[in-house]
C-alpha atoms as a PDB file:
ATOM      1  CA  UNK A   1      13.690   8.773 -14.974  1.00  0.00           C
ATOM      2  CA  UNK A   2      11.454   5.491 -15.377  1.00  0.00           C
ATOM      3  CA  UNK A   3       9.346   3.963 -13.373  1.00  0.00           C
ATOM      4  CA  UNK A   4       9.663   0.574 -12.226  1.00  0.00           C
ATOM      5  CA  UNK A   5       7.565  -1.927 -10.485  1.00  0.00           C
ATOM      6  CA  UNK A   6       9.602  -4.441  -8.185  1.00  0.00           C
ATOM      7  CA  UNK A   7       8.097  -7.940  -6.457  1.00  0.00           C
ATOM      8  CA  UNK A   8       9.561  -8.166  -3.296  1.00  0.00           C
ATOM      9  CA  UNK A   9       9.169 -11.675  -0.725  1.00  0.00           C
ATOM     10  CA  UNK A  10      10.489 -13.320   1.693  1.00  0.00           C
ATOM     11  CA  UNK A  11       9.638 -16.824   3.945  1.00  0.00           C
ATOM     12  CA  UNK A  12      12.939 -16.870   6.498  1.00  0.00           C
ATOM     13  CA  UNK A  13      14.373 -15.094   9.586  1.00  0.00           C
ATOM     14  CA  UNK A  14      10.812 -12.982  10.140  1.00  0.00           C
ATOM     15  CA  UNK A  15       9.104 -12.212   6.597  1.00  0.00           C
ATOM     16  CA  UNK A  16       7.610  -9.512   6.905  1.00  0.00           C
ATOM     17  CA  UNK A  17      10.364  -7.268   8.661  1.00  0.00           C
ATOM     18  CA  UNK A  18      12.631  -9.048   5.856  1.00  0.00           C
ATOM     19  CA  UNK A  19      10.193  -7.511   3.399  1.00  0.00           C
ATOM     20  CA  UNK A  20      10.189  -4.188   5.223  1.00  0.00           C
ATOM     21  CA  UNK A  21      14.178  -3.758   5.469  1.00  0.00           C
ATOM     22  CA  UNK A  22      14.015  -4.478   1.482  1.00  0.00           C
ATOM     23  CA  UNK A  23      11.584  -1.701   1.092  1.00  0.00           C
ATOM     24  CA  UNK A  24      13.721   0.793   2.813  1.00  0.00           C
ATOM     25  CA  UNK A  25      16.779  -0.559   1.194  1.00  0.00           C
ATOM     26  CA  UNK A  26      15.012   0.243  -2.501  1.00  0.00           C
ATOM     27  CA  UNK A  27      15.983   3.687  -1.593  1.00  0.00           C
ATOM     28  CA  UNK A  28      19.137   3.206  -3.353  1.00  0.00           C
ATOM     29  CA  UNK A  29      17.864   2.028  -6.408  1.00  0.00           C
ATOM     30  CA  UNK A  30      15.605   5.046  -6.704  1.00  0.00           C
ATOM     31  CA  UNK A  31      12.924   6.853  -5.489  1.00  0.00           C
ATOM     32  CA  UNK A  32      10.113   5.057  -3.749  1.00  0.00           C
ATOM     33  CA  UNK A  33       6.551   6.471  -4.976  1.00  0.00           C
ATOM     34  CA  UNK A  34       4.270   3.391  -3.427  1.00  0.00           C
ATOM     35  CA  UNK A  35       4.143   0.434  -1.512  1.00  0.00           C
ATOM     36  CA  UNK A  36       1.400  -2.364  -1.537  1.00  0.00           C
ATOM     37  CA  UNK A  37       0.326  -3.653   1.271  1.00  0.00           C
ATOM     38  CA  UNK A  38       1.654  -6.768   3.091  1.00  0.00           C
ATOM     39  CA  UNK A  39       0.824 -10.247   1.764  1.00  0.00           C
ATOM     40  CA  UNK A  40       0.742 -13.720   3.070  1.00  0.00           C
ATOM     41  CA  UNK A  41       1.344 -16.445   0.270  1.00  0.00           C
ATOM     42  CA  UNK A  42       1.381 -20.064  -0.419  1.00  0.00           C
ATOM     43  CA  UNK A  43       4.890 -21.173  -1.800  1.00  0.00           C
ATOM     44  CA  UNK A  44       4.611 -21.346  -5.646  1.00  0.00           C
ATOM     45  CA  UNK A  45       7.056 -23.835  -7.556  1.00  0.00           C
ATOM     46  CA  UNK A  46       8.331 -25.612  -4.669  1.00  0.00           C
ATOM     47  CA  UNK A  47       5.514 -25.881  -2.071  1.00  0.00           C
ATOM     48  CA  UNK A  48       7.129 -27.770   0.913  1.00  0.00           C
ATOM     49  CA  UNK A  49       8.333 -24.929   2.872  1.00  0.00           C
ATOM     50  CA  UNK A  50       6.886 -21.969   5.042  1.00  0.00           C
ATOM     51  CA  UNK A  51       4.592 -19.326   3.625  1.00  0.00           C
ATOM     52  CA  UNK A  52       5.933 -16.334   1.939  1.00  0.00           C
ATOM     53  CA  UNK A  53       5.419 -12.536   2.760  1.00  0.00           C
ATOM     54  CA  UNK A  54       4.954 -10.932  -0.671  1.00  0.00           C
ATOM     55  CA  UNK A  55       4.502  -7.132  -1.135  1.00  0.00           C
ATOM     56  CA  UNK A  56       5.349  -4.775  -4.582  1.00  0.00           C
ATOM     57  CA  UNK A  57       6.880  -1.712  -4.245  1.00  0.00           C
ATOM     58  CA  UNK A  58       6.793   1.581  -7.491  1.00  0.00           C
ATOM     59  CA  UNK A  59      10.142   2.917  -7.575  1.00  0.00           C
ATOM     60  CA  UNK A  60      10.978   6.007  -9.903  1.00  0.00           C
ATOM     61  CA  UNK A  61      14.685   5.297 -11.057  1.00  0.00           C
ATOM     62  CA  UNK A  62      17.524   6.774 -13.172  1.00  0.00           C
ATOM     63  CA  UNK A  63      18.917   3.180 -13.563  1.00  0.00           C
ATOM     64  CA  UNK A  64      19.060   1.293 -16.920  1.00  0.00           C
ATOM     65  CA  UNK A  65      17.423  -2.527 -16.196  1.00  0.00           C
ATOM     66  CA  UNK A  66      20.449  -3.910 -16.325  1.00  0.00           C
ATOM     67  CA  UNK A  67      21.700  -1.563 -13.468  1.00  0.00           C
ATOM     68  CA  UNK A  68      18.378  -1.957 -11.478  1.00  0.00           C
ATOM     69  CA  UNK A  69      19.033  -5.774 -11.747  1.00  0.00           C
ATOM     70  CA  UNK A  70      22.587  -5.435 -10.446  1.00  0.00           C
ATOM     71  CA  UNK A  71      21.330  -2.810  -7.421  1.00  0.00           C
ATOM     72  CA  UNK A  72      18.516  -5.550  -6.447  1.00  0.00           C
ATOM     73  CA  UNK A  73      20.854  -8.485  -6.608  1.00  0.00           C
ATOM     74  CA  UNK A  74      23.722  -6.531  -4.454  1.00  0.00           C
ATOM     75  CA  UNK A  75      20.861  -6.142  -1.698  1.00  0.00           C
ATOM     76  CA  UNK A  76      19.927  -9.589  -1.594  1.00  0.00           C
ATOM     77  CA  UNK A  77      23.615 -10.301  -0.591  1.00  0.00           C
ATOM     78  CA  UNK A  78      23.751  -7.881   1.827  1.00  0.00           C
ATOM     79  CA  UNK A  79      20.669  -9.117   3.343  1.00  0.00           C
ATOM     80  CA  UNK A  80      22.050 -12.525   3.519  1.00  0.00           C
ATOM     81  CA  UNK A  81      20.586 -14.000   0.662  1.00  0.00           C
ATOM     82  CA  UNK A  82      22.894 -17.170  -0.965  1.00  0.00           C
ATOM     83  CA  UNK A  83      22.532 -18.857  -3.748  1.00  0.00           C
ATOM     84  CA  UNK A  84      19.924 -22.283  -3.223  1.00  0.00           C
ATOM     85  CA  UNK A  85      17.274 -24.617  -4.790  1.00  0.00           C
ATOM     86  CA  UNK A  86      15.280 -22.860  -7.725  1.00  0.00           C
ATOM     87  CA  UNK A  87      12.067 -21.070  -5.669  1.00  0.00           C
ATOM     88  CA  UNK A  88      12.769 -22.892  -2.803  1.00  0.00           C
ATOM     89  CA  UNK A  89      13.348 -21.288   0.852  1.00  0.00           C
ATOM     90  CA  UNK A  90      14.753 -17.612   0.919  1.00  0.00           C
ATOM     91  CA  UNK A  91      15.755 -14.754   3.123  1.00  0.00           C
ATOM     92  CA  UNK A  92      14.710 -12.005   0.251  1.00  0.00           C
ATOM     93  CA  UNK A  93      13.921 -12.005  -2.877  1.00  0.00           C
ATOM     94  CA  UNK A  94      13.960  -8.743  -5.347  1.00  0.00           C
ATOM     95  CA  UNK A  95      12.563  -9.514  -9.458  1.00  0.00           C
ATOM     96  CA  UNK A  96      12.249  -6.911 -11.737  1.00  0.00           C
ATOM     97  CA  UNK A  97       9.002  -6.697 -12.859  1.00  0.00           C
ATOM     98  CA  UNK A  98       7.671  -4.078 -14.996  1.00  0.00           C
ATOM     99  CA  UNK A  99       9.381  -1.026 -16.292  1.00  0.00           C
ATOM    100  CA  UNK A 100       7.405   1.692 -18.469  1.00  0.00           C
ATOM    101  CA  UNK A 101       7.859   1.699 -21.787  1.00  0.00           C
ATOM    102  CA  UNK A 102      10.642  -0.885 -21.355  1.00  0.00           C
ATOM    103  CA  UNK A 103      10.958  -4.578 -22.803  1.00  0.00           C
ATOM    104  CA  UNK A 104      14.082  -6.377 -22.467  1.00  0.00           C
ATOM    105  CA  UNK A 105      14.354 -10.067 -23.237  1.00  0.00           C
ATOM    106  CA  UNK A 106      18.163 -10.795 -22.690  1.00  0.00           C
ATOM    107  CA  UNK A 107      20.074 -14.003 -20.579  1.00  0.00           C
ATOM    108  CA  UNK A 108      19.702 -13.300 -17.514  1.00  0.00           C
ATOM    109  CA  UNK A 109      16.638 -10.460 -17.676  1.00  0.00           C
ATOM    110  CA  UNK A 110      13.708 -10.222 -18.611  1.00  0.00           C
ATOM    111  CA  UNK A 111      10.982  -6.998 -18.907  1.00  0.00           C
ATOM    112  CA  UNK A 112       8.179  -7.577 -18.313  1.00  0.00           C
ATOM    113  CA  UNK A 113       8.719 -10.682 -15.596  1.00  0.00           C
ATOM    114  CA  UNK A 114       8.153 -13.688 -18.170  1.00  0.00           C
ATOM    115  CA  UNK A 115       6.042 -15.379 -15.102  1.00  0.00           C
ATOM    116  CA  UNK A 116       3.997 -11.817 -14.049  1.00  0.00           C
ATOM    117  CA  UNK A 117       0.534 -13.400 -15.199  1.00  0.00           C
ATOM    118  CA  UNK A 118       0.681 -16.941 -13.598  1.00  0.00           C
ATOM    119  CA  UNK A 119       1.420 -15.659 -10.019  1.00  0.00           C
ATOM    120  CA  UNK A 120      -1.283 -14.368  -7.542  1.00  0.00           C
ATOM    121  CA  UNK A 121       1.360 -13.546  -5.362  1.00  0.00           C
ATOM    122  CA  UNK A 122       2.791 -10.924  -7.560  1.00  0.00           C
ATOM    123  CA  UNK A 123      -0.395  -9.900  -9.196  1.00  0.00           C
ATOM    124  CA  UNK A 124      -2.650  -9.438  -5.577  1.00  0.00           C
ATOM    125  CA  UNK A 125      -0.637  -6.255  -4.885  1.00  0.00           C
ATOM    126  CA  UNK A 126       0.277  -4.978  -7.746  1.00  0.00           C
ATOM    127  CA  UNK A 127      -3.029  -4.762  -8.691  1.00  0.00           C
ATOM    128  CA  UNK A 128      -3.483  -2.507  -5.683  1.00  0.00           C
ATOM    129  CA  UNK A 129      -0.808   0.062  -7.556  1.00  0.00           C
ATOM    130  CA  UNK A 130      -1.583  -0.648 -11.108  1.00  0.00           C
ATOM    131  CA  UNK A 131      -5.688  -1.394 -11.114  1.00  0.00           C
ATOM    132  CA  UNK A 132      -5.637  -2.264 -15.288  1.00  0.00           C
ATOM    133  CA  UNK A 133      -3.589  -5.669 -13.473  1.00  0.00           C
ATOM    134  CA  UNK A 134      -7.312  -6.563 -11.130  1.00  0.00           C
ATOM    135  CA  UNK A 135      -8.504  -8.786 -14.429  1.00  0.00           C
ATOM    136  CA  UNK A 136      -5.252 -10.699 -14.977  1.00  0.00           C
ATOM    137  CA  UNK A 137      -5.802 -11.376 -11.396  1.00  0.00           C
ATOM    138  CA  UNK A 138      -9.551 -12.397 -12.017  1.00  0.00           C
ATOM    139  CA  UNK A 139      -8.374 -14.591 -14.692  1.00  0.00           C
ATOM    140  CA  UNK A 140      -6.362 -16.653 -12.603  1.00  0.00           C
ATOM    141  CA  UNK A 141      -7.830 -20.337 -10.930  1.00  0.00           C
ATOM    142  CA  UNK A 142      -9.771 -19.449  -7.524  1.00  0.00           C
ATOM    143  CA  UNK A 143      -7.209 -21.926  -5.867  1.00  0.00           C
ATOM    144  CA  UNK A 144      -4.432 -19.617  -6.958  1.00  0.00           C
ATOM    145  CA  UNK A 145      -6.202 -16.575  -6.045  1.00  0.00           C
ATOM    146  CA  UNK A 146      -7.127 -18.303  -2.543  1.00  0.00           C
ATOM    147  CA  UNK A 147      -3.637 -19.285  -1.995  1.00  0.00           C
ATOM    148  CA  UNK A 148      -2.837 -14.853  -1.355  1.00  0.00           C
ATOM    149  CA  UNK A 149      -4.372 -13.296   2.149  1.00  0.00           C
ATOM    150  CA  UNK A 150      -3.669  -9.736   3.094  1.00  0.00           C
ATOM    151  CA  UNK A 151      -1.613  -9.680   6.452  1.00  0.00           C
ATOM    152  CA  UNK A 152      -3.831  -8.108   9.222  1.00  0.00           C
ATOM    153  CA  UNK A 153      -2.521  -4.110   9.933  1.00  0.00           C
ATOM    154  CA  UNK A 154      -0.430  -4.718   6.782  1.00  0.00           C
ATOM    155  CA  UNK A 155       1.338  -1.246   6.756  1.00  0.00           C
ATOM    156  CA  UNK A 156       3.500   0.520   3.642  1.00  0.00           C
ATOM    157  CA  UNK A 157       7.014   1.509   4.693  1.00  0.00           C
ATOM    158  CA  UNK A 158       9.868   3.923   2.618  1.00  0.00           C
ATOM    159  CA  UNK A 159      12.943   4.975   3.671  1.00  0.00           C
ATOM    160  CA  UNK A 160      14.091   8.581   3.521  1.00  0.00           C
ATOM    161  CA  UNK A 161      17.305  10.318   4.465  1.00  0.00           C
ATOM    162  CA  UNK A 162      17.637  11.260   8.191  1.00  0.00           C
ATOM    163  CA  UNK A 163      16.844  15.017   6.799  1.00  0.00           C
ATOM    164  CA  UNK A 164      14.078  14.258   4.776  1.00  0.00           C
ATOM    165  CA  UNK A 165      12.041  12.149   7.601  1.00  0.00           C
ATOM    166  CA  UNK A 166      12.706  14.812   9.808  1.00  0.00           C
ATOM    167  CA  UNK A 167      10.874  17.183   8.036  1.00  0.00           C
ATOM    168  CA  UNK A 168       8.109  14.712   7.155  1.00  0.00           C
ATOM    169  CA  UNK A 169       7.471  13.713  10.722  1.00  0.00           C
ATOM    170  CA  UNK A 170       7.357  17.647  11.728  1.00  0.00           C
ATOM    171  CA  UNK A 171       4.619  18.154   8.741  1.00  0.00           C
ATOM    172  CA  UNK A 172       2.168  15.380  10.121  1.00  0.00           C
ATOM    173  CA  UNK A 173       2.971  17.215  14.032  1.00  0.00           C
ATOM    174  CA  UNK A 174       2.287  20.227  13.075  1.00  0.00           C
ATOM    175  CA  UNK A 175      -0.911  18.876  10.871  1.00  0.00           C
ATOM    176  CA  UNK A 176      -1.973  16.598  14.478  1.00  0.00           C
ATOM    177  CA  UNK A 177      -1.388  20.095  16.909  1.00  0.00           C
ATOM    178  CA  UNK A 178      -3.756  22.034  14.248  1.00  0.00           C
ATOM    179  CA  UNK A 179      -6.418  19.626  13.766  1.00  0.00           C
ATOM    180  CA  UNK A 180      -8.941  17.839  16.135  1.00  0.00           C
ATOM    181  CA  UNK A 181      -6.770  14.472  15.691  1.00  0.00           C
ATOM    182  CA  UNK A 182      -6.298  12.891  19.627  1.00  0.00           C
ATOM    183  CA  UNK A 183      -3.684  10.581  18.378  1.00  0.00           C
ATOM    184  CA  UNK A 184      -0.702  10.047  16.244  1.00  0.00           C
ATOM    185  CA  UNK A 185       1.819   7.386  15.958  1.00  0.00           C
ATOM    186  CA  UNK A 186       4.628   6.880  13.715  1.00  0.00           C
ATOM    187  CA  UNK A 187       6.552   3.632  14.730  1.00  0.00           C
ATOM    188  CA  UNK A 188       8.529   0.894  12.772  1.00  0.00           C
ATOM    189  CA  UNK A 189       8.228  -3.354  13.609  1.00  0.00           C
ATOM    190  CA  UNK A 190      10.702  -3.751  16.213  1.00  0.00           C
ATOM    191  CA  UNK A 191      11.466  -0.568  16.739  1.00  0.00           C
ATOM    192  CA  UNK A 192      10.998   2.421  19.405  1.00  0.00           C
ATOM    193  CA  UNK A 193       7.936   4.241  18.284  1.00  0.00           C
ATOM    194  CA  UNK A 194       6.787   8.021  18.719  1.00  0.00           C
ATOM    195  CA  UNK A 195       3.420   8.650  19.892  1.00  0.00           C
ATOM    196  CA  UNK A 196       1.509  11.973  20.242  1.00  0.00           C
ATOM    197  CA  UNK A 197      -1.507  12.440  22.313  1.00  0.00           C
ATOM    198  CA  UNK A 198      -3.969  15.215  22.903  1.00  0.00           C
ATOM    199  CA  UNK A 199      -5.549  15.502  26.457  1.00  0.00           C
ATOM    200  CA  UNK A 200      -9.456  14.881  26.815  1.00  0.00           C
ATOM    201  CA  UNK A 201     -10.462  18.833  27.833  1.00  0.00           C
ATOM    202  CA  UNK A 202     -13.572  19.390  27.334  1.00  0.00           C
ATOM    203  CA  UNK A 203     -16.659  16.961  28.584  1.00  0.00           C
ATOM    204  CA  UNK A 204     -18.463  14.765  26.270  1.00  0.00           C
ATOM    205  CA  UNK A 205     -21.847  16.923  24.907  1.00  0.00           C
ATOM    206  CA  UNK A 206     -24.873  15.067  25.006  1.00  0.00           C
ATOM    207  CA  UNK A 207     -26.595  15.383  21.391  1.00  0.00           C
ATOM    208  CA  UNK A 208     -30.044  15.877  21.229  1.00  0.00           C
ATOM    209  CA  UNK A 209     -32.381  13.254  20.309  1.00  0.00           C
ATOM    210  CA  UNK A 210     -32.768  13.164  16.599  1.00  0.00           C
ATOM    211  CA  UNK A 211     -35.995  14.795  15.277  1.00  0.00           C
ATOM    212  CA  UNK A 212     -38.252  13.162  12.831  1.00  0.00           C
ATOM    213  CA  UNK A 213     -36.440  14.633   9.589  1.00  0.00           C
ATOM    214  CA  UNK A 214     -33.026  13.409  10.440  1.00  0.00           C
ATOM    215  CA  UNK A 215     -34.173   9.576  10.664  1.00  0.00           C
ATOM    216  CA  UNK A 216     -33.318   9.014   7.154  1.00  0.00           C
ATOM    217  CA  UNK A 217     -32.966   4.907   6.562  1.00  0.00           C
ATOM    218  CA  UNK A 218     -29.595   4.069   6.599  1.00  0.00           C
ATOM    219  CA  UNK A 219     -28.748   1.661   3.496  1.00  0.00           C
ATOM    220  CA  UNK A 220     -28.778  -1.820   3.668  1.00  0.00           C
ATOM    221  CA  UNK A 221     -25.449  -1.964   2.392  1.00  0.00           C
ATOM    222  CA  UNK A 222     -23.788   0.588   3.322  1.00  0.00           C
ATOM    223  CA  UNK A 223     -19.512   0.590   2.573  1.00  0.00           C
ATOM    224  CA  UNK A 224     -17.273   3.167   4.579  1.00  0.00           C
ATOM    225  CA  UNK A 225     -13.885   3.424   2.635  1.00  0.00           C
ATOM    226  CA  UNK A 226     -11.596   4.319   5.266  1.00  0.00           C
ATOM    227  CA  UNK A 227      -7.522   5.213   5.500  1.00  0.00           C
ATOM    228  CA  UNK A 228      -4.824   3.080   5.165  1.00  0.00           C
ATOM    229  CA  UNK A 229      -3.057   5.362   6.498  1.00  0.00           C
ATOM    230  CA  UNK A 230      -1.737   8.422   8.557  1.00  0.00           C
ATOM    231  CA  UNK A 231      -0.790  11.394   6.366  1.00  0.00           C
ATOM    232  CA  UNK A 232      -2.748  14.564   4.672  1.00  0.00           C
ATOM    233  CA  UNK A 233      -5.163  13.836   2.088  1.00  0.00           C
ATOM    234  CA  UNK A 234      -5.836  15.087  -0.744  1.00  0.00           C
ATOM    235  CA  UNK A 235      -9.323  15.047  -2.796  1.00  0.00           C
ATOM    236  CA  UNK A 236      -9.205  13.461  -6.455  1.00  0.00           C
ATOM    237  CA  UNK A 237     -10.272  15.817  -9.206  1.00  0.00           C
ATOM    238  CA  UNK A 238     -12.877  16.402 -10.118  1.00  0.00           C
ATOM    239  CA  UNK A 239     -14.142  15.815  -6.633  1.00  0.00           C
ATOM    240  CA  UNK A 240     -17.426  13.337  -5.878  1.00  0.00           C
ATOM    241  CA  UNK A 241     -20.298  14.252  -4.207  1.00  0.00           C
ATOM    242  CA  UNK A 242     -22.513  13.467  -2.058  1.00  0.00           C
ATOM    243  CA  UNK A 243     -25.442  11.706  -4.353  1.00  0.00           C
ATOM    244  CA  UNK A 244     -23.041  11.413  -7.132  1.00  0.00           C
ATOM    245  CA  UNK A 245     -23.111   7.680  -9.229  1.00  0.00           C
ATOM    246  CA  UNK A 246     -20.019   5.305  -9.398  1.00  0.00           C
ATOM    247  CA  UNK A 247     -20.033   3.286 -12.479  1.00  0.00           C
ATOM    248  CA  UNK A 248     -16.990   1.303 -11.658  1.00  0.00           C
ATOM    249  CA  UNK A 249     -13.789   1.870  -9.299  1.00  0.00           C
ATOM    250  CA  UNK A 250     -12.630   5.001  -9.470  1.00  0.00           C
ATOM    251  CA  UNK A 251     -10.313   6.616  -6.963  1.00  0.00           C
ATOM    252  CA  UNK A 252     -11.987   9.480  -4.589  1.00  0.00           C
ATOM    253  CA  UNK A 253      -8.293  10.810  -3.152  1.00  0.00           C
ATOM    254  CA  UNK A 254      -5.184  10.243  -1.745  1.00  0.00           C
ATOM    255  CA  UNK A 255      -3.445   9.895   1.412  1.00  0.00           C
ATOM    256  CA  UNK A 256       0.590  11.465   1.451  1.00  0.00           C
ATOM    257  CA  UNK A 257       2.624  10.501   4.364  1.00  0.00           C
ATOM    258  CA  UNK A 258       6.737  10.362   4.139  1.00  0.00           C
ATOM    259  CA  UNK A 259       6.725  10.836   0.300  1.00  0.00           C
ATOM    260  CA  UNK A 260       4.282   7.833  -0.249  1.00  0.00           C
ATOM    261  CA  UNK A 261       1.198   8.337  -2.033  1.00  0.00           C
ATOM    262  CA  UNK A 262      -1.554   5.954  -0.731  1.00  0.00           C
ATOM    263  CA  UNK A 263      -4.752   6.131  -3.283  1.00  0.00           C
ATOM    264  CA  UNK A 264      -8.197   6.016  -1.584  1.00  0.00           C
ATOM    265  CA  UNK A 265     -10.598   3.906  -4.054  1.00  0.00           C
ATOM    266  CA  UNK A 266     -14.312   3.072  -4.061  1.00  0.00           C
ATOM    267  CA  UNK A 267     -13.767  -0.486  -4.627  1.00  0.00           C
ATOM    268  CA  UNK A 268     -16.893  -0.735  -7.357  1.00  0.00           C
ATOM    269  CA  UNK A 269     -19.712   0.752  -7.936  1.00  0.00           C
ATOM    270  CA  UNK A 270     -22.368   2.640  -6.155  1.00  0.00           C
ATOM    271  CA  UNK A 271     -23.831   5.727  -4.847  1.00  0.00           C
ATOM    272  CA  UNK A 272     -21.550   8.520  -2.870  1.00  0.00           C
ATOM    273  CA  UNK A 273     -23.725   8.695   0.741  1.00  0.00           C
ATOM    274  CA  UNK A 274     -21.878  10.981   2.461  1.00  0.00           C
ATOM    275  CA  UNK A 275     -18.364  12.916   1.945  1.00  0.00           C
ATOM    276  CA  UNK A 276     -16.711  12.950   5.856  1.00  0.00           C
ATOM    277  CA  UNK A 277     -13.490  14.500   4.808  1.00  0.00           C
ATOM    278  CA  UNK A 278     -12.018  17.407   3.023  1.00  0.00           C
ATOM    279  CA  UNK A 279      -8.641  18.894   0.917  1.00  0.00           C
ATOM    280  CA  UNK A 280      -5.728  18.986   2.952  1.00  0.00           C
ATOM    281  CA  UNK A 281      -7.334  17.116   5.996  1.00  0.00           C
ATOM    282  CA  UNK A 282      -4.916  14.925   8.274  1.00  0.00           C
ATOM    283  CA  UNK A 283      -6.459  11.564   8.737  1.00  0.00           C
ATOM    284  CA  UNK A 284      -5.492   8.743  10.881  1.00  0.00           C
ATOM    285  CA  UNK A 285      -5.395   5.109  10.214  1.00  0.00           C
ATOM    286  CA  UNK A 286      -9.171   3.486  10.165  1.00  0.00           C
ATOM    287  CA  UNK A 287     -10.278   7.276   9.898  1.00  0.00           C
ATOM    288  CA  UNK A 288     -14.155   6.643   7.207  1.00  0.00           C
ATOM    289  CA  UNK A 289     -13.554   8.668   4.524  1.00  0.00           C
ATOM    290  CA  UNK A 290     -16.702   8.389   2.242  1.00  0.00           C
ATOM    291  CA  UNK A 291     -19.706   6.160   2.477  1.00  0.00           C
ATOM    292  CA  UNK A 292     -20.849   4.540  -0.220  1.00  0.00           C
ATOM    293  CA  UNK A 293     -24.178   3.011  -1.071  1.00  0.00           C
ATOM    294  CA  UNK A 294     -23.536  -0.716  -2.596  1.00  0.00           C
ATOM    295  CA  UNK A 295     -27.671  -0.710  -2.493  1.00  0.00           C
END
């Protein structure tokens, strides 16, 4: 098995559901381990047309490149992709590129993408799976950087059998009826959506005022990391404290939800204020996480 990192877009008939049928349809291909988040892009090459929605997904596959090629290129067709102007306007569009341990450099393919390092679009959310990519991101021009914007509630997607999601969707109920979680939903763009709720019971206590001791200055600057998503999560190792430096980014845990594996990371450096979760914990989207001192 090999893992393989594939750029997926899209600027026609509804981008980002375009992008989100391709994720599901990388299922075929192999086994999806991650998904970036949604991007929106400027058009690179040809720039008179619409914006593009960009995304990257990790895909764990038993397919030689030249059989991954032929996989993403029989999905384009069936998702209505034809053959037009060189990076102009398309429906979807599937590229190859990085696979580990794996350079190719043949007619037709090429691994790594010979175009990886000039394109903020593919390098914005990579990065996001593969952090060693954040300085050939950094080294692009600030109008190229500028010209990729995450898409608000940009979501990761995967595609399971009917079996498998089954069983996934009863492990985050039965983690929502066993925690103090109110809320869970699990829904798909344009779809019908499944929503569990939890009944206010008991009356809102009224805390006491806080005493003298617990008015501890809260840091100027302040960052709450917070989940991307709904799923269990799962503490790095070793586990940060409370107190505890950050040199650098470094990631604190993980979020699993339907297979995926959604990293939690400090984002730089700074000083661990306060740990608000625990091993095995189900979170919710927007659910803080740690706090960290930027001071």
């Amino acid at each position: 098995m090999t893992r393989a990192w594939i750029g997926i877009g899209s600027n026609q008939d509804d981008p980002p559901s375009q992008v989100r049928t391709a994720l599901r349809e990388l299922a075929r291909a192999g086994q999806v381990k991650a998904v970036s988040r949604l991007y929106r892009t400027r058009p690179w090459g040809v720039t008179a047309q619409p914006e593009f929605c960009n995304a990257v997904a990790e895909i764990e596959t038993a397919l030689t490149p030249r059989e991954l090629l032929a996989e993403l290129k029989a999905t384009e067709r069936k998702m209505g992709r034809t053959d037009g102007e060189r990076w102009g306007p398309r429906s979807i569009d599937l590229d190859i590129l990085l696979m580990d341990g794996v350079s190719v450099n043949e007619p037709g393919l090429q691994v790594p993408h010979p175009r990886l390092y000039e394109r903020a679009f593919v390098l914005a959310p990579l990065a996001e799976l593969r952090p060693s990519f954040r300085s050939a991101l950094q080294a692009l021009e600030p109008s190229e950087r500028a010209g990729v914007v995450l898409l608000e509630g940009g979501e990761t997607v995967a595609l399971m059998s009917d079996d498998a999601l089954i069983d996934r969707v009863r492990t985050l109920a039965e983690a929502f009826v066993q925690t103090d979680l109110l809320r869970l939903r699990i829904e798909a763009e344009n779809e019908d959506a499944v929503e569990l709720r939890k009944p206010h019971s008991a009356p809102a206590r009224r805390l006491p005022p806080p005493s003298e001791e617990d008015q501890t200055p809260i840091p100027a600057k302040l960052d709450r990391i917070k989940a991307d998503f709904v799923g269990i999560l799962h503490l790095a190792r070793p586990a940060v404290k409370e107190g505890e430096e950050l040199h650098g980014d470094r990631e604190l845990a993980h979020v699993e939800a339907l297979g995926i594996r959604n990293a939690v990371r400090s984002l730089g450096a700074g000083r661990v204020a306060s740990v608000r979760c625990k091993e095995g914990q189900a979170v919710e989207y927007g659910q803080v996480l740690f706090e960290i001192d930027r001071g």
